[in-house]
Protein backbone atom coordinates (compact mmCIF):
# COMPACT_ATOMS: atom_id res chain seq x y z
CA UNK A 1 -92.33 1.55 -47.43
CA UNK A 2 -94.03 -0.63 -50.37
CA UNK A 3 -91.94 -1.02 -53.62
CA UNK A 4 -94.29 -0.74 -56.55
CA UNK A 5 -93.21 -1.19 -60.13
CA UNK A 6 -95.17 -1.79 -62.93
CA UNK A 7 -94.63 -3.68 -66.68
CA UNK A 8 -96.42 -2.36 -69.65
CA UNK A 9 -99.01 -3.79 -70.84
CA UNK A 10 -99.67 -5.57 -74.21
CA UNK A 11 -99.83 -2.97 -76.95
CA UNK A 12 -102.40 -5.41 -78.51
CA UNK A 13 -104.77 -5.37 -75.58
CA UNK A 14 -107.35 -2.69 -74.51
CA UNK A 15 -107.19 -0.68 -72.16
CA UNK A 16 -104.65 1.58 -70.84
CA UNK A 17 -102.27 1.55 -67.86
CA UNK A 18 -100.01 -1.29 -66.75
CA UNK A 19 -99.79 -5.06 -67.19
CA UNK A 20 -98.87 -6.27 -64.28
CA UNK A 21 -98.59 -4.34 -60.76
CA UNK A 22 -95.98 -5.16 -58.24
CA UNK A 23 -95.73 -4.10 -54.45
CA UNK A 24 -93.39 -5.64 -51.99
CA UNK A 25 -94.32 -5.05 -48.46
CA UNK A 26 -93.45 -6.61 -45.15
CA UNK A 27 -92.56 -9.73 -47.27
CA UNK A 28 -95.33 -9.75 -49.04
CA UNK A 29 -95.15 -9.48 -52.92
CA UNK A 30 -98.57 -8.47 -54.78
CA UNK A 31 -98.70 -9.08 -58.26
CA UNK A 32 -101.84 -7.62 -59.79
CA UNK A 33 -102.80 -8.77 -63.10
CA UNK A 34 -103.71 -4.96 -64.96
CA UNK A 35 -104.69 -6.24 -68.55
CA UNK A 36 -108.00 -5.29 -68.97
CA UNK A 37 -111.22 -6.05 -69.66
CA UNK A 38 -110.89 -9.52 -69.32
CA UNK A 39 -107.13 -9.89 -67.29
CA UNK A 40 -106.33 -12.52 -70.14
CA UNK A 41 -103.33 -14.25 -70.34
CA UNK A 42 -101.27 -13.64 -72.71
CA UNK A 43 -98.00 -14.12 -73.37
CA UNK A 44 -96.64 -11.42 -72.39
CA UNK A 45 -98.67 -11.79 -69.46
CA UNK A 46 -97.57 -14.85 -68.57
CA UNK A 47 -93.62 -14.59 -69.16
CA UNK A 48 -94.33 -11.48 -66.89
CA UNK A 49 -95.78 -13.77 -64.20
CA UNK A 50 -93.21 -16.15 -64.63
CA UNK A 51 -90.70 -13.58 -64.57
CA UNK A 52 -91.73 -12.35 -61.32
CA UNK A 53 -91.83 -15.75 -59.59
CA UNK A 54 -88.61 -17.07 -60.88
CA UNK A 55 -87.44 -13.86 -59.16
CA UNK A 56 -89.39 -14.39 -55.91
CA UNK A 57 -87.72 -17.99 -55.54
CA UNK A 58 -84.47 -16.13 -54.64
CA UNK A 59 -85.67 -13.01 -52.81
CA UNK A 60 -84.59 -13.37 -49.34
CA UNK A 61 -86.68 -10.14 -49.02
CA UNK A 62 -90.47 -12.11 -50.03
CA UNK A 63 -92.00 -14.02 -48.21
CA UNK A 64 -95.62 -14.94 -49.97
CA UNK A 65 -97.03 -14.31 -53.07
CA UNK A 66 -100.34 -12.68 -53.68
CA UNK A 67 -101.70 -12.66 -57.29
CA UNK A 68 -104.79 -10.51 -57.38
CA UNK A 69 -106.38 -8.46 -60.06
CA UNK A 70 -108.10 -5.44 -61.37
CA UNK A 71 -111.94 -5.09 -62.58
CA UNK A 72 -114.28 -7.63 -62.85
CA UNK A 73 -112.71 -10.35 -64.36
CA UNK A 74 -110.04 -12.21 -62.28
CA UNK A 75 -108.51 -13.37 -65.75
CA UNK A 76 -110.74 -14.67 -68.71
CA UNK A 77 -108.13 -17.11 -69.11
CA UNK A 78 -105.99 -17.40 -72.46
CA UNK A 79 -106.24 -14.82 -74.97
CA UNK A 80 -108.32 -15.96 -77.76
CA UNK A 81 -107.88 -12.71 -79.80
CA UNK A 82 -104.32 -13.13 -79.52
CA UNK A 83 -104.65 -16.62 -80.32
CA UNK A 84 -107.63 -16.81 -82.96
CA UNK A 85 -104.61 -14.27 -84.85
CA UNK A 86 -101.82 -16.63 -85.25
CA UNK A 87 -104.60 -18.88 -87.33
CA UNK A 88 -102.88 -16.66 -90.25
CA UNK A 89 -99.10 -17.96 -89.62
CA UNK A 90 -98.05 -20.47 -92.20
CA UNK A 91 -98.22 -23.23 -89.80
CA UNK A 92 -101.54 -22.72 -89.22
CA UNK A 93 -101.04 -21.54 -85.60
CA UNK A 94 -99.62 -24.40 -84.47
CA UNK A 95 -95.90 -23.19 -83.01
CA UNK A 96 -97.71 -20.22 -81.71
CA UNK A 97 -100.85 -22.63 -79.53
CA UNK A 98 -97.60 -25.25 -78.28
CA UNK A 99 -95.54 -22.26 -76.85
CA UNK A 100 -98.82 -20.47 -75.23
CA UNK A 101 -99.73 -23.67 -74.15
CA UNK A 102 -96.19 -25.17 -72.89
CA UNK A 103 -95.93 -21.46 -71.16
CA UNK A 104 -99.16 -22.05 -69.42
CA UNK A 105 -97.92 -25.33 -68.04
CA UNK A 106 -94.37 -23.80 -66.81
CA UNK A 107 -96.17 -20.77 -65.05
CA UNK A 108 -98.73 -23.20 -63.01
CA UNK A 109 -95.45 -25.59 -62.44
CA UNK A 110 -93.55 -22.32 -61.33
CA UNK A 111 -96.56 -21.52 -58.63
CA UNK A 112 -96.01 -25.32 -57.21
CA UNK A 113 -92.19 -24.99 -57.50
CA UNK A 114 -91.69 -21.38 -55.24
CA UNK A 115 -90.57 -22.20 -52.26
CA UNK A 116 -93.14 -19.33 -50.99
CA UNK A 117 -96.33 -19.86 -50.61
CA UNK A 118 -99.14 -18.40 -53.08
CA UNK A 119 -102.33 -17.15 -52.36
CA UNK A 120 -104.72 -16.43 -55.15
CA UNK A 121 -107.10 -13.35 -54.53
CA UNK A 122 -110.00 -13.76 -56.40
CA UNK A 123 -113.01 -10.62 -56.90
CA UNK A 124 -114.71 -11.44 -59.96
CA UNK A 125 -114.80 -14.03 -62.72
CA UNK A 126 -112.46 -16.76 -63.27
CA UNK A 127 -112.61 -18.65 -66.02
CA UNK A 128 -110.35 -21.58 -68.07
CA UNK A 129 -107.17 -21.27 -67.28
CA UNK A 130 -107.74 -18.23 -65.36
CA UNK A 131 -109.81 -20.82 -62.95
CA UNK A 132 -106.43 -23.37 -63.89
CA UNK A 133 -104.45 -20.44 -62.27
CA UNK A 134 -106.60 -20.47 -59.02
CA UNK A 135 -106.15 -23.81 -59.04
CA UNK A 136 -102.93 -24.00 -59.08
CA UNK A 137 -102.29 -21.64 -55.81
CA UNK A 138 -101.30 -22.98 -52.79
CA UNK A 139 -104.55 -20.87 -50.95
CA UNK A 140 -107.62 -19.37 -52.71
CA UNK A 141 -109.81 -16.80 -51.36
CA UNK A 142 -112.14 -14.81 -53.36
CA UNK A 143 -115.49 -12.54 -52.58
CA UNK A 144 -118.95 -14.22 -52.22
CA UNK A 145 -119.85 -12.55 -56.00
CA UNK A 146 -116.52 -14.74 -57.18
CA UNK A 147 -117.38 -17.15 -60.06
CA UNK A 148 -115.75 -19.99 -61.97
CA UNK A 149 -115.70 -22.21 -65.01
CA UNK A 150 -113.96 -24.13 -67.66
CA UNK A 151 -115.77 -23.49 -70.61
CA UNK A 152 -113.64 -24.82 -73.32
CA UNK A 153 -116.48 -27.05 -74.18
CA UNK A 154 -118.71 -24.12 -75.21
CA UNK A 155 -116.64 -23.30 -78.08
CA UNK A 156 -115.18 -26.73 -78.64
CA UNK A 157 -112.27 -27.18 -77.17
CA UNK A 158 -112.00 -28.81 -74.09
CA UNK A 159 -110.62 -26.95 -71.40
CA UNK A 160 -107.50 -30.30 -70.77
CA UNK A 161 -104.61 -28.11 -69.59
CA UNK A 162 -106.85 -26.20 -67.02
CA UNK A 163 -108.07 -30.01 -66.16
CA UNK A 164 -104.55 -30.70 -64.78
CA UNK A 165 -104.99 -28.06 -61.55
CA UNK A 166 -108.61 -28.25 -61.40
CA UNK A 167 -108.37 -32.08 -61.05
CA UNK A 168 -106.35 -31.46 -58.43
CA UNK A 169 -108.20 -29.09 -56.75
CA UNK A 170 -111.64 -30.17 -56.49
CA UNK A 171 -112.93 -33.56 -56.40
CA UNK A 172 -112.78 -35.55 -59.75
CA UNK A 173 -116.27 -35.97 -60.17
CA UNK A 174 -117.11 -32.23 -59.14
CA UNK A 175 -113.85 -31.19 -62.07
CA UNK A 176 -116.00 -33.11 -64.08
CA UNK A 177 -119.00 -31.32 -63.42
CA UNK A 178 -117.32 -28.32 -64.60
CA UNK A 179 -115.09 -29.50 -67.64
CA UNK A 180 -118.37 -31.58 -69.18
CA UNK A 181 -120.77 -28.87 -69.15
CA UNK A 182 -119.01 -25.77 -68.98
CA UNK A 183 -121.09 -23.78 -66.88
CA UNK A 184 -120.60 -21.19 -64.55
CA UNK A 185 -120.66 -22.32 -60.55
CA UNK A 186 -120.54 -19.57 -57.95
CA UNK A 187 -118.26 -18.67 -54.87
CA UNK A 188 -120.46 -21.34 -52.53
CA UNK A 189 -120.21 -24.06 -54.79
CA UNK A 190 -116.11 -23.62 -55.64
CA UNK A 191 -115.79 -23.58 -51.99
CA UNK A 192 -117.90 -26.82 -51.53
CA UNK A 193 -115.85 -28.44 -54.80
CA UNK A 194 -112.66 -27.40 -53.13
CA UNK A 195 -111.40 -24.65 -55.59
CA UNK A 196 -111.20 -21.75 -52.88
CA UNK A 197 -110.67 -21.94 -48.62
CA UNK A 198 -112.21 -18.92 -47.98
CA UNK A 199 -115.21 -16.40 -49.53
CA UNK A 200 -115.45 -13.03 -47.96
CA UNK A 201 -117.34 -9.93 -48.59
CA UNK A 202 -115.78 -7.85 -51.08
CA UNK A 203 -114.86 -4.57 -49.22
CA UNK A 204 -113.05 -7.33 -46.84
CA UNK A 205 -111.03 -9.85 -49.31
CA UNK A 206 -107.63 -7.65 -49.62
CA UNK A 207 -107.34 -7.34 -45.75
CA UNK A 208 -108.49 -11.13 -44.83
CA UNK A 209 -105.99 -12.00 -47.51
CA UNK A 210 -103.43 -9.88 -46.27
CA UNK A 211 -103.99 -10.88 -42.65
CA UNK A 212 -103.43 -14.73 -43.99
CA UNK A 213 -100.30 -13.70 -46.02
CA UNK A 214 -99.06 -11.95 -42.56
CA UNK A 215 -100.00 -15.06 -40.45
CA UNK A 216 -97.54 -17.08 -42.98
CA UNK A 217 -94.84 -14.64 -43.23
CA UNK A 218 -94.36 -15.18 -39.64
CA UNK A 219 -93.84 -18.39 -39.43
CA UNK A 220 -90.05 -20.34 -40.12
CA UNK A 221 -88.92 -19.78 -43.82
CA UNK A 222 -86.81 -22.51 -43.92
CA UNK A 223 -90.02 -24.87 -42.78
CA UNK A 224 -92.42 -23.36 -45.49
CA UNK A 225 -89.89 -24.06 -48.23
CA UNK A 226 -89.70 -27.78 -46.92
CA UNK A 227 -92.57 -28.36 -46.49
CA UNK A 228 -94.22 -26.32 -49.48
CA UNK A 229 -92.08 -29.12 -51.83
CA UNK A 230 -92.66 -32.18 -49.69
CA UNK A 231 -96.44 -31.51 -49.61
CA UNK A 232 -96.44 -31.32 -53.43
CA UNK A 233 -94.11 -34.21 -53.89
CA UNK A 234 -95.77 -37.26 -51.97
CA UNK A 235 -99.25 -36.20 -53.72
CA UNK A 236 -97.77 -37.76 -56.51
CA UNK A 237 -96.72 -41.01 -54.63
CA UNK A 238 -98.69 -44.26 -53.07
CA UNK A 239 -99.44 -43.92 -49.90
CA UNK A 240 -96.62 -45.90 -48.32
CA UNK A 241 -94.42 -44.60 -50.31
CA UNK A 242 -95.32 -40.98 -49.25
CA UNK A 243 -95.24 -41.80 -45.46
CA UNK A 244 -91.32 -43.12 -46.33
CA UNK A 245 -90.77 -40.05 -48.19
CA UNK A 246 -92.50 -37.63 -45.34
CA UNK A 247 -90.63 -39.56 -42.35
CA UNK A 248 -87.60 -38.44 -44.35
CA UNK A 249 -88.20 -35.27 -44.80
CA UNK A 250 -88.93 -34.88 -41.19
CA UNK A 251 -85.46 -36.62 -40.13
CA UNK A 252 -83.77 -33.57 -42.20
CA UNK A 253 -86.09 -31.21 -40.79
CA UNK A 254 -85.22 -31.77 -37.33
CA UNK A 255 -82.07 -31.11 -37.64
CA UNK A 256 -82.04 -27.61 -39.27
CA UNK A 257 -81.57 -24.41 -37.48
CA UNK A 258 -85.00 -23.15 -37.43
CA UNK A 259 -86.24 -26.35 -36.37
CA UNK A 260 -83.42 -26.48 -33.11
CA UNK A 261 -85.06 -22.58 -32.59
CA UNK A 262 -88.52 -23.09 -32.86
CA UNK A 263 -88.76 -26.42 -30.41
CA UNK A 264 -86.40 -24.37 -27.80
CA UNK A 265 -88.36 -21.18 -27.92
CA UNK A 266 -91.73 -23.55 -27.22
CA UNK A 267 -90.29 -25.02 -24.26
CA UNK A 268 -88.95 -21.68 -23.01
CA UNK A 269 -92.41 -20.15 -23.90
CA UNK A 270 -90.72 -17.30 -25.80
CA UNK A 271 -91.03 -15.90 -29.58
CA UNK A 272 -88.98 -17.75 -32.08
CA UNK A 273 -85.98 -15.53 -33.92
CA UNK A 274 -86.49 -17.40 -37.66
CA UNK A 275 -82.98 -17.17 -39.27
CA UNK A 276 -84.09 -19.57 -42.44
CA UNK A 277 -81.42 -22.18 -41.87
C-alpha cells in the first residue's frame, strides 16, 4: 500500500492544491513537484525538496527517488515573482538572491550526495534551473514533447548556477550552445547533448520510469550507495588518480556482505538475498 502525503503549497503561488506530492511504494519514493503553473522553485519548494531527500538518505524503507511533476511545465526554474519582490528589502534583494541561490546549490549537491539513486521524470518544459535540476539527476527520462533551456541570457542574467549541472551533463560546447543563446532545444536534441537517457511517448513515461526505478531497487543497496559516491567522486579527479581511488573502492567493496552474497549466488546460479551490509 503507497504512503502519500502532501506539503502545502506556497500561499504566494497560484493555483490550488499541494506543493509537493509524496508516495512511497515498493521502495520507490515519488516526489511530485504540485506548484503550479510553472512548478517554480521556490523556497519553500526547495527546502521541501531538500527536506525530503535529507530524509530519504536514512530511510532503510526507499530505495530510489523519482522527482516528477504536474502540468506542463516540469519546473520554470526559480521564481522570479518571488524574487523580482525582495527588490523592495533594504538590501536591495541581495540576502534574499544569496540564500535562494546557496539553497539551489545545496538541493542539486543533496541529489549527488543520496546514497539512492535519482531519476528525473520529465513531461513538459524544463527550463533554468529547472533544466539545472534535470541535470543534476543521476537518470533523466522525459516524453518526446519534453523541452529544455537556460534562458538567463534572455533577460540578462546568465543562467551560471544552472551552468554547474548542465556542464556536467552535456558536452561543454553543446552547454554552451544552450547558455549563449538561450533557446529552446527539444527532447531529440537533449538526448543527443546528453541531458536525458531516455524519451518515451507520454502515455508511457511513468511506467518506463517506474520499470527503471524497479530494475534498480533490485539490485544490492549497499553497492548502489558505493558506488553512487565513488562515481561522483573520481569525476572530479585526474585520471590516474581516479583509477587509484576506484581500485580502492573496489578492495572495500569486495569485502562487504552483499558483495560475499552476490558473487556466491552467481556461481550457485540462484537469486541474491541483499541484506545492505
Amino acid at each position: 500500500m503507497a504512503e502519500i502525503v502532501s506539503f502545502r503549497k506556497d500561499p504566494n503561488s497560484a493555483g490550488d492544491g499541494d506543493l509537493v506530492l509524496r508516495q512511497l511504494a515498493d521502495g520507490i519514493l515519488r516526489l511530485t513537484l504540485n506548484n503550479p503553473p510553472a512548478n517554480a522553485l521556490s523556497l519553500s519548494v526547495m527546502e521541501t525538496l531538500m527536506g525530503e531527500l535529507q530524509g530519504a538518505a536514512g530511510d532503510e524503507d526507499i530505495r530510489v527517488v523519482v522527482i516528477a511533476s504536474t502540468g506542463n511545465v516540469f519546473s520554470a526554474g526559480h521564481d522570479l515573482k518571488e524574487l523580482t519582490a525582495h527588490r523592495a528589502d533594504d538590501d536591495d534583494g541581495v540576502a534574499f538572491f544569496e540564500e535562494s541561490f546557496a539553497l539551489a546549490a545545496d538541493l542539486m549537491l543533496e541529489i549527488n550526495r543520496l546514497p539512492k539513486p535519482v531519476i528525473a521524470e520529465i513531461d513538459g518544459l524544463a527550463t533554468a534551473a529547472g533544466c539545472q535540476l534535470v541535470a543534476s539527476c543521476d537518470l533523466a527520462i522525459c516524453t518526446d514533447t519534453s523541452t529544455f533551456c537556460t534562458p538567463g541570457v534572455n533577460i540578462g542574467l546568465f543562467c551560471s548556477t544552472p551552468a554547474v549541472a548542465v556542464s556536467r551533463a552535456a558536452h561543454r560546447k553543446q552547454a554552451m550552445e544552450m547558455l549563449l543563446t538561450g533557446e529552446t532545444i527539444d527532447a531529440s536534441t537533449a538526448k543527443d547533448f546528453g541531458l536525458v537517457n531516455r524519451i518515451v511517448p507520454k502515455q508511457y513515461l511513468t511506467q518506463v520510469v517506474s520499470k527503471y526505478a524497479s530494475i534498480i531497487t533490485s539490485k544490492s543497496p549497499q553497492a548502489l550507495r558505493i558506488g553512487k559516491e565513488a562515481f561522483y567522486t573520481q569525476l572530479e579527479m585526474p585520471v590516474a588518480e581516479a583509477y587509484d581511488y576506484a581500485a580502492s573502492v573496489m578492495v572495500d567493496s569486495m569485502l562487504t556482505g552483499d558483495a560475499q552474497e552476490g558473487i556466491g549466488a552467481f556461481l550457485a546460479k540462484r537469486t541474491p538475498e541483499w541484506k545492505g551490509e
